[in-house]
PDB file of N, CA and C in Angstrom:
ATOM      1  N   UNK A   1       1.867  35.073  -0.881  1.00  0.00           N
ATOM      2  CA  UNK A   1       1.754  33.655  -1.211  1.00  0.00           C
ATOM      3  C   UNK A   1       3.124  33.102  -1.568  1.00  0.00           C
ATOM      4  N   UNK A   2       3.615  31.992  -0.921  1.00  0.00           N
ATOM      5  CA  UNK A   2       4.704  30.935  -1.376  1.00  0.00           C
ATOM      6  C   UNK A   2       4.911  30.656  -2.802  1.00  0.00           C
ATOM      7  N   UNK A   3       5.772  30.717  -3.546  1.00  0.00           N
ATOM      8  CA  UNK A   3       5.854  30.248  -4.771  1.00  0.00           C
ATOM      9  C   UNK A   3       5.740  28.545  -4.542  1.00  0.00           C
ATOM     10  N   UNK A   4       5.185  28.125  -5.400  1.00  0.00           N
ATOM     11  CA  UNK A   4       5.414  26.825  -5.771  1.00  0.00           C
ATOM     12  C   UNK A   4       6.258  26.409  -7.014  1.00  0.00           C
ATOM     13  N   UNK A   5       6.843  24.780  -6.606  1.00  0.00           N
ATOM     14  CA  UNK A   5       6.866  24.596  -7.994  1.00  0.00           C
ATOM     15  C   UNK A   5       6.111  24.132  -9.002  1.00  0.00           C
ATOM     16  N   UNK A   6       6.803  24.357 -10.552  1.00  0.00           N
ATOM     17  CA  UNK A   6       5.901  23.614 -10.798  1.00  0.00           C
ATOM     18  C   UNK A   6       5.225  22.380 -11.034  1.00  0.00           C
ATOM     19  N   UNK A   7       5.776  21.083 -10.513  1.00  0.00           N
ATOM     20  CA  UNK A   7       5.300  19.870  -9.776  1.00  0.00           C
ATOM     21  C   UNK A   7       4.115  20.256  -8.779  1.00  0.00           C
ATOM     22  N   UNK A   8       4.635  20.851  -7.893  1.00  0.00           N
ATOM     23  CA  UNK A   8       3.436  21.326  -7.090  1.00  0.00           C
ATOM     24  C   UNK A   8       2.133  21.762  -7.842  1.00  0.00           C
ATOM     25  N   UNK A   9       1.972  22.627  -8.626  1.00  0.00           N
ATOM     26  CA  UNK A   9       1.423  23.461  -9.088  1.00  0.00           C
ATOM     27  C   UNK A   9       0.472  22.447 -10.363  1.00  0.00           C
ATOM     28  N   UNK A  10       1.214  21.782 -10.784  1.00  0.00           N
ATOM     29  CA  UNK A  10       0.607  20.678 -11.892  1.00  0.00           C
ATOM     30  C   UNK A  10      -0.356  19.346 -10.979  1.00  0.00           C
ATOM     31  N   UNK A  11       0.461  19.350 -10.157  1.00  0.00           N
ATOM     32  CA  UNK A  11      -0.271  18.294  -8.807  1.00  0.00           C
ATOM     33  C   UNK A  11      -1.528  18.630  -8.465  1.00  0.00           C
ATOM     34  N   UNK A  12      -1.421  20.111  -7.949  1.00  0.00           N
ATOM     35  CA  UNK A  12      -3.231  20.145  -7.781  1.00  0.00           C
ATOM     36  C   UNK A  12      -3.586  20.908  -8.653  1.00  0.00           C
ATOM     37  N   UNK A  13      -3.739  20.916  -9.972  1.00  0.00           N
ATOM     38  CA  UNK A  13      -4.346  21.412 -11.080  1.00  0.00           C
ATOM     39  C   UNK A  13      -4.652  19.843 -11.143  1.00  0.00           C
ATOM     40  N   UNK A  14      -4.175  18.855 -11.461  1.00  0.00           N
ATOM     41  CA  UNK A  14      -4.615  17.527 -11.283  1.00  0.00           C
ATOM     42  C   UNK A  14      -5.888  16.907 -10.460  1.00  0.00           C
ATOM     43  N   UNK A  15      -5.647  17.403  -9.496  1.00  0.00           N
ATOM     44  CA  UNK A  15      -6.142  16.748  -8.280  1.00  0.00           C
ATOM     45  C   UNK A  15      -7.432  17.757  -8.303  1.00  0.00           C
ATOM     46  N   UNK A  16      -7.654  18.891  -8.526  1.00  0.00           N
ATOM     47  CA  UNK A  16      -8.855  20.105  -8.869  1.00  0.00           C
ATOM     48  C   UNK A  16      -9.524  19.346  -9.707  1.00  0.00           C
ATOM     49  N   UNK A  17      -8.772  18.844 -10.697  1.00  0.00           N
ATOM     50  CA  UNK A  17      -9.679  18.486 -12.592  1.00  0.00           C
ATOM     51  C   UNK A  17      -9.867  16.991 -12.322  1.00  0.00           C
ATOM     52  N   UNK A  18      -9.739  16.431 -11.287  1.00  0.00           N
ATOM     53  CA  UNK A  18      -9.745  14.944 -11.516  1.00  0.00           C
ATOM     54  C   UNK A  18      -9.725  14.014 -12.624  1.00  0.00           C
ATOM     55  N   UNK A  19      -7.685  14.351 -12.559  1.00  0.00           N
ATOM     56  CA  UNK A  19      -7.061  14.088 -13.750  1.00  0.00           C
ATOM     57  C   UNK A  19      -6.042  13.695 -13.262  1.00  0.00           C
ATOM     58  N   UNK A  20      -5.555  12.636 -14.036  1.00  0.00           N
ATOM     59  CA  UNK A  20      -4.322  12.057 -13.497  1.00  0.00           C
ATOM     60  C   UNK A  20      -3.354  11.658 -14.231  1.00  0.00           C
ATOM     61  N   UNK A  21      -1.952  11.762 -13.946  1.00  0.00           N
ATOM     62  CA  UNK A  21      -0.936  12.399 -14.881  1.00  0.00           C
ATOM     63  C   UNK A  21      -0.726  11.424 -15.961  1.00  0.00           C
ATOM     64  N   UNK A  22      -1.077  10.112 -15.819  1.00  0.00           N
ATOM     65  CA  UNK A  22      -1.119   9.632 -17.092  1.00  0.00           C
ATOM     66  C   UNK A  22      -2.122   9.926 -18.613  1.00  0.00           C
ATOM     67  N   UNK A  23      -3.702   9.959 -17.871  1.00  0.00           N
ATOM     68  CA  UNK A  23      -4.240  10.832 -18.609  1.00  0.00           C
ATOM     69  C   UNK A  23      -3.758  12.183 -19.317  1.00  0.00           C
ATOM     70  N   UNK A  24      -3.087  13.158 -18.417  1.00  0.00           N
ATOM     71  CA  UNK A  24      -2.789  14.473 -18.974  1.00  0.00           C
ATOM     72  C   UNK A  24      -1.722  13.942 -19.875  1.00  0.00           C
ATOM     73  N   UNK A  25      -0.883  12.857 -20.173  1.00  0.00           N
ATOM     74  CA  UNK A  25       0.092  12.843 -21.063  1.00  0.00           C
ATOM     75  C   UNK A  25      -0.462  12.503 -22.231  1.00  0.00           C
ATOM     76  N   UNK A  26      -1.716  11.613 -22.377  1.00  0.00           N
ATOM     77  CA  UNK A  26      -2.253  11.095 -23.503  1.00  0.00           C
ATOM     78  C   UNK A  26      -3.045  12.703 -24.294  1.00  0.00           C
ATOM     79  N   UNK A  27      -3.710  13.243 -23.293  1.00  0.00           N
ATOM     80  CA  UNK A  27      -4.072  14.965 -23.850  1.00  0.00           C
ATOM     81  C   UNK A  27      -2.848  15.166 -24.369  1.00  0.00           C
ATOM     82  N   UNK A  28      -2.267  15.597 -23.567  1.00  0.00           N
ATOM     83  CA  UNK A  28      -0.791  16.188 -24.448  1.00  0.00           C
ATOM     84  C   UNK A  28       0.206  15.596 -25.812  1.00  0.00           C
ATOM     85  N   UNK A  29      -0.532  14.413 -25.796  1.00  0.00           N
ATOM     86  CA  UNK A  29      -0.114  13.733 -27.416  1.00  0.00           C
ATOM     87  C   UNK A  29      -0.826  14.208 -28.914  1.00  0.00           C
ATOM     88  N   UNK A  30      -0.388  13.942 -29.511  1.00  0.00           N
ATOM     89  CA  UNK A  30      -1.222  14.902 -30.793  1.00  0.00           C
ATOM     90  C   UNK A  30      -0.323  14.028 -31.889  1.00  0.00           C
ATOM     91  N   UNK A  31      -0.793  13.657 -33.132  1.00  0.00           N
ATOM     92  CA  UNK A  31      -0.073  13.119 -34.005  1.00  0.00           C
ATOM     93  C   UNK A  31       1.451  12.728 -34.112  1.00  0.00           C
ATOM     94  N   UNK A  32       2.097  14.175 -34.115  1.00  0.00           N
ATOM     95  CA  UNK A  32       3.470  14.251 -34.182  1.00  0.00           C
ATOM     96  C   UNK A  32       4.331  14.089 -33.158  1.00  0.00           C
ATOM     97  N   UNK A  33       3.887  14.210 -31.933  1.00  0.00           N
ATOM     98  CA  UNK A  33       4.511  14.282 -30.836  1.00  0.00           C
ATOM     99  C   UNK A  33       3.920  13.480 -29.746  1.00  0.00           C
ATOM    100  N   UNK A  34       4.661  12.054 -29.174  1.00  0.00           N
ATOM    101  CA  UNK A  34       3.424  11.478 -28.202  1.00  0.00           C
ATOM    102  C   UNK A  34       4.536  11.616 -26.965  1.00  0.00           C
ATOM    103  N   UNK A  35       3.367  11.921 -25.775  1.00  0.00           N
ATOM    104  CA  UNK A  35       4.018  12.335 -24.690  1.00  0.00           C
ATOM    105  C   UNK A  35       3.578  11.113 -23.560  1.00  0.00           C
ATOM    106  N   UNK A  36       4.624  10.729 -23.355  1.00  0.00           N
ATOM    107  CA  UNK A  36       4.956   9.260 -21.896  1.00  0.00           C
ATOM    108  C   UNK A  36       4.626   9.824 -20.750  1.00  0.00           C
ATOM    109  N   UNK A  37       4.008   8.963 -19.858  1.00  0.00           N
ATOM    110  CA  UNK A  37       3.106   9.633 -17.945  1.00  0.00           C
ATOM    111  C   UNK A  37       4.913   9.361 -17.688  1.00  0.00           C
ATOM    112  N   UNK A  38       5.897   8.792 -18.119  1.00  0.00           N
ATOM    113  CA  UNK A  38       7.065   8.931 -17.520  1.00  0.00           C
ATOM    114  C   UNK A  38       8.268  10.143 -17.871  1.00  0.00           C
ATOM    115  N   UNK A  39       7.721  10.208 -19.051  1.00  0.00           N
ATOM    116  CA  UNK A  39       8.929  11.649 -19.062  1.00  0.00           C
ATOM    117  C   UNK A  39       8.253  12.629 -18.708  1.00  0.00           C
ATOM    118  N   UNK A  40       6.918  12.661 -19.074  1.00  0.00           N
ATOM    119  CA  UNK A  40       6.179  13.962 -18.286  1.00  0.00           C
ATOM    120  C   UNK A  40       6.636  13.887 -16.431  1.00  0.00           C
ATOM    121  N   UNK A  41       6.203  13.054 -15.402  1.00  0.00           N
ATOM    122  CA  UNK A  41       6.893  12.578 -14.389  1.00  0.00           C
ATOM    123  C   UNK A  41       7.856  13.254 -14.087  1.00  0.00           C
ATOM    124  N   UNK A  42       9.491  12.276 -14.799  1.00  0.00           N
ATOM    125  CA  UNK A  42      10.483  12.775 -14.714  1.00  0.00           C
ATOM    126  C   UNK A  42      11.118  14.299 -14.991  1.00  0.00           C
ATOM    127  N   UNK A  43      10.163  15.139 -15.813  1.00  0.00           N
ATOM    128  CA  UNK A  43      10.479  16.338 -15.862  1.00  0.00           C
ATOM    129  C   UNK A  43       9.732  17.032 -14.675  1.00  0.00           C
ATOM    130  N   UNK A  44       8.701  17.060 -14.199  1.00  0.00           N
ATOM    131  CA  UNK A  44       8.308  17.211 -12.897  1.00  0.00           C
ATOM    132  C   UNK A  44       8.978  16.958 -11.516  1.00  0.00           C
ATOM    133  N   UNK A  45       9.657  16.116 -11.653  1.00  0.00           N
ATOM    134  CA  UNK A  45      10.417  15.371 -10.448  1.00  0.00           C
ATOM    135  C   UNK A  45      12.228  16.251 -10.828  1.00  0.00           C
ATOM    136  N   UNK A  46      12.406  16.245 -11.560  1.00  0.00           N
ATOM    137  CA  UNK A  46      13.467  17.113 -11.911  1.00  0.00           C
ATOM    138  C   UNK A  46      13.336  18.374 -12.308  1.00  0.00           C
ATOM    139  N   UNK A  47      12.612  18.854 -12.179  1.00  0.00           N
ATOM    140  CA  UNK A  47      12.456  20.390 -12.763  1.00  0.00           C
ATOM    141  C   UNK A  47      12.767  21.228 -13.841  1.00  0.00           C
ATOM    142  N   UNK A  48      12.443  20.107 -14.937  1.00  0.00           N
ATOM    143  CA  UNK A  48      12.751  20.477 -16.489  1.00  0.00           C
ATOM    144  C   UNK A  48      12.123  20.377 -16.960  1.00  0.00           C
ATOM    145  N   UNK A  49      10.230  20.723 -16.282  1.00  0.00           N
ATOM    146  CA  UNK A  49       9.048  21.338 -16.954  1.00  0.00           C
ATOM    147  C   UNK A  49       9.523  22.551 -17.876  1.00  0.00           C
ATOM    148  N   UNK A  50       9.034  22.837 -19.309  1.00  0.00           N
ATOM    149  CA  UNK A  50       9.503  23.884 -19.715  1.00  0.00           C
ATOM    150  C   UNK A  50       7.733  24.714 -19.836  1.00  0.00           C
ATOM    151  N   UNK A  51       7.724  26.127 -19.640  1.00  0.00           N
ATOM    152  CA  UNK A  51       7.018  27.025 -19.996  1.00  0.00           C
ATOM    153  C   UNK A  51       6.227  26.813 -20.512  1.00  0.00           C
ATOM    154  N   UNK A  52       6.197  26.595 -22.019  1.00  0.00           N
ATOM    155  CA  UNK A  52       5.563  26.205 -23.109  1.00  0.00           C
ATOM    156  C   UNK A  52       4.612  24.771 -22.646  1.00  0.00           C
ATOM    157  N   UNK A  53       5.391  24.155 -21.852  1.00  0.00           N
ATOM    158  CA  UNK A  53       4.695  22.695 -21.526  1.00  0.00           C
ATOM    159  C   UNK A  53       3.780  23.162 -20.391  1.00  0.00           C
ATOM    160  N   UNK A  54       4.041  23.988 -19.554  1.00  0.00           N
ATOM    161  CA  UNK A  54       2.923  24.092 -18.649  1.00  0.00           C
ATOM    162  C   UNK A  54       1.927  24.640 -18.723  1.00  0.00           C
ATOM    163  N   UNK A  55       2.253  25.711 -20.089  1.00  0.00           N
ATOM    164  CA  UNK A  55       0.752  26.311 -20.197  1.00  0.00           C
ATOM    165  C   UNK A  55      -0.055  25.366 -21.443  1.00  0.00           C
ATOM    166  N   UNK A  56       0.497  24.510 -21.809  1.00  0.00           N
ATOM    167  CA  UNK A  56      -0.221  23.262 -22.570  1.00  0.00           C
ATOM    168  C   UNK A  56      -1.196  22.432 -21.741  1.00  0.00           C
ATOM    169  N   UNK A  57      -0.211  22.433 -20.501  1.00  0.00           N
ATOM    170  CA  UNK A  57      -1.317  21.373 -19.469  1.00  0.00           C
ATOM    171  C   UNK A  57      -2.076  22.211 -18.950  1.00  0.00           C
ATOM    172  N   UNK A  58      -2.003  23.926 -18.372  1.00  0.00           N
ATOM    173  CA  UNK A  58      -3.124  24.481 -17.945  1.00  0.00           C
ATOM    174  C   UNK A  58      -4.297  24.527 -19.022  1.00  0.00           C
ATOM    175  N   UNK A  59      -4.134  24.471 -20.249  1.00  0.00           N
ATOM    176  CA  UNK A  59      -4.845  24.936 -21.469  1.00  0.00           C
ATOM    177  C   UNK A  59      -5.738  23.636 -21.364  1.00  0.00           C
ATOM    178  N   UNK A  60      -5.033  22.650 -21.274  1.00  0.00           N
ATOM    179  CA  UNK A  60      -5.917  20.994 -21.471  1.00  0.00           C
ATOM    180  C   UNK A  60      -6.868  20.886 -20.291  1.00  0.00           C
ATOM    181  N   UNK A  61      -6.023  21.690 -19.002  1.00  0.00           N
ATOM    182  CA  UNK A  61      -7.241  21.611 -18.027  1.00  0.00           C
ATOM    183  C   UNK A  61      -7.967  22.709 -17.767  1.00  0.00           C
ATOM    184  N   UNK A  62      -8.153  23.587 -18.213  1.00  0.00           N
ATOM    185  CA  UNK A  62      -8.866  24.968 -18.206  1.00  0.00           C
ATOM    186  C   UNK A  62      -8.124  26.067 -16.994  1.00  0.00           C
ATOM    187  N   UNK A  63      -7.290  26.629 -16.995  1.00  0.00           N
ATOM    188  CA  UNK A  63      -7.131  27.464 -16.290  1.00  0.00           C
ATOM    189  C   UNK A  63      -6.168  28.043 -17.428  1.00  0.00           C
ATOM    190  N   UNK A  64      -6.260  29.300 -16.966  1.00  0.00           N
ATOM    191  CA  UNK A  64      -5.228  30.341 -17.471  1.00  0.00           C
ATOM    192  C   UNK A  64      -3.945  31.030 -16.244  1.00  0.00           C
ATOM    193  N   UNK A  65      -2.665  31.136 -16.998  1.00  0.00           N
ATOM    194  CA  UNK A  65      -1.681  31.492 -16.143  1.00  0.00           C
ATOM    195  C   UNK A  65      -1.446  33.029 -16.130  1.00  0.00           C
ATOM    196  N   UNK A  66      -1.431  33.899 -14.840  1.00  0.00           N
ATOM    197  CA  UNK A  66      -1.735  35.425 -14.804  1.00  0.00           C
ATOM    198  C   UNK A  66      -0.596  35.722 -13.607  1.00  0.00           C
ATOM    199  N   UNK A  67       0.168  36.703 -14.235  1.00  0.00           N
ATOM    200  CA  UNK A  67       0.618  37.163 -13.925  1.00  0.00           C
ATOM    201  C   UNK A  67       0.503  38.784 -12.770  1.00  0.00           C
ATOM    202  N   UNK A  68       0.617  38.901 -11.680  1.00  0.00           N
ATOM    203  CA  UNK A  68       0.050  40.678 -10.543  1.00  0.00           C
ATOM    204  C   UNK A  68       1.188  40.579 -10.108  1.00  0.00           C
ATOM    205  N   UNK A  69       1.285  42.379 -10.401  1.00  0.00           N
ATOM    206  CA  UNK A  69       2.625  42.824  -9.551  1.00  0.00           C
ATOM    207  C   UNK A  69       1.847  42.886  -8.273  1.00  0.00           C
ATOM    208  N   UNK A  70       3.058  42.955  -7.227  1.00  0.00           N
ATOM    209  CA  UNK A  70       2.805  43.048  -5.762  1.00  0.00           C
ATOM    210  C   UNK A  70       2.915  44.264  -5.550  1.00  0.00           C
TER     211      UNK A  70
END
């Protein structure tokens, strides 16, 4: 399998959960920290999704991230 990125990869976890990236930013807000459909975006579009942030958005949309050696 092709690696994707992860834009790609957040795109159809989106498009699976029929969810859309402004929604997933308002999930991803929480008291202390509110998260913009534009910097979420722009880190997607630039590739300065960090780790921690993507398994936040798999967590909000139910999947888990797994790792198989080849």
């Amino acid at each position: 399998m092709e690696a994707k990125t992860a834009r790609e990869v957040v795109k159809i976890l989106l498009m699976q959960s029929n969810v859309s990236l402004s929604k997933l930013a308002r999930m991803m807000s929480t008291e202390e920290k509110r998260v913009y459909q534009q910097s979420l975006s722009a880190k997607l579009i630039n590739g300065t999704l960090k780790y921690n942030e993507l398994v936040q958005i798999c967590d909000i949309l139910g999947y888990d991230i797994e790792f198989r050696k080849k």
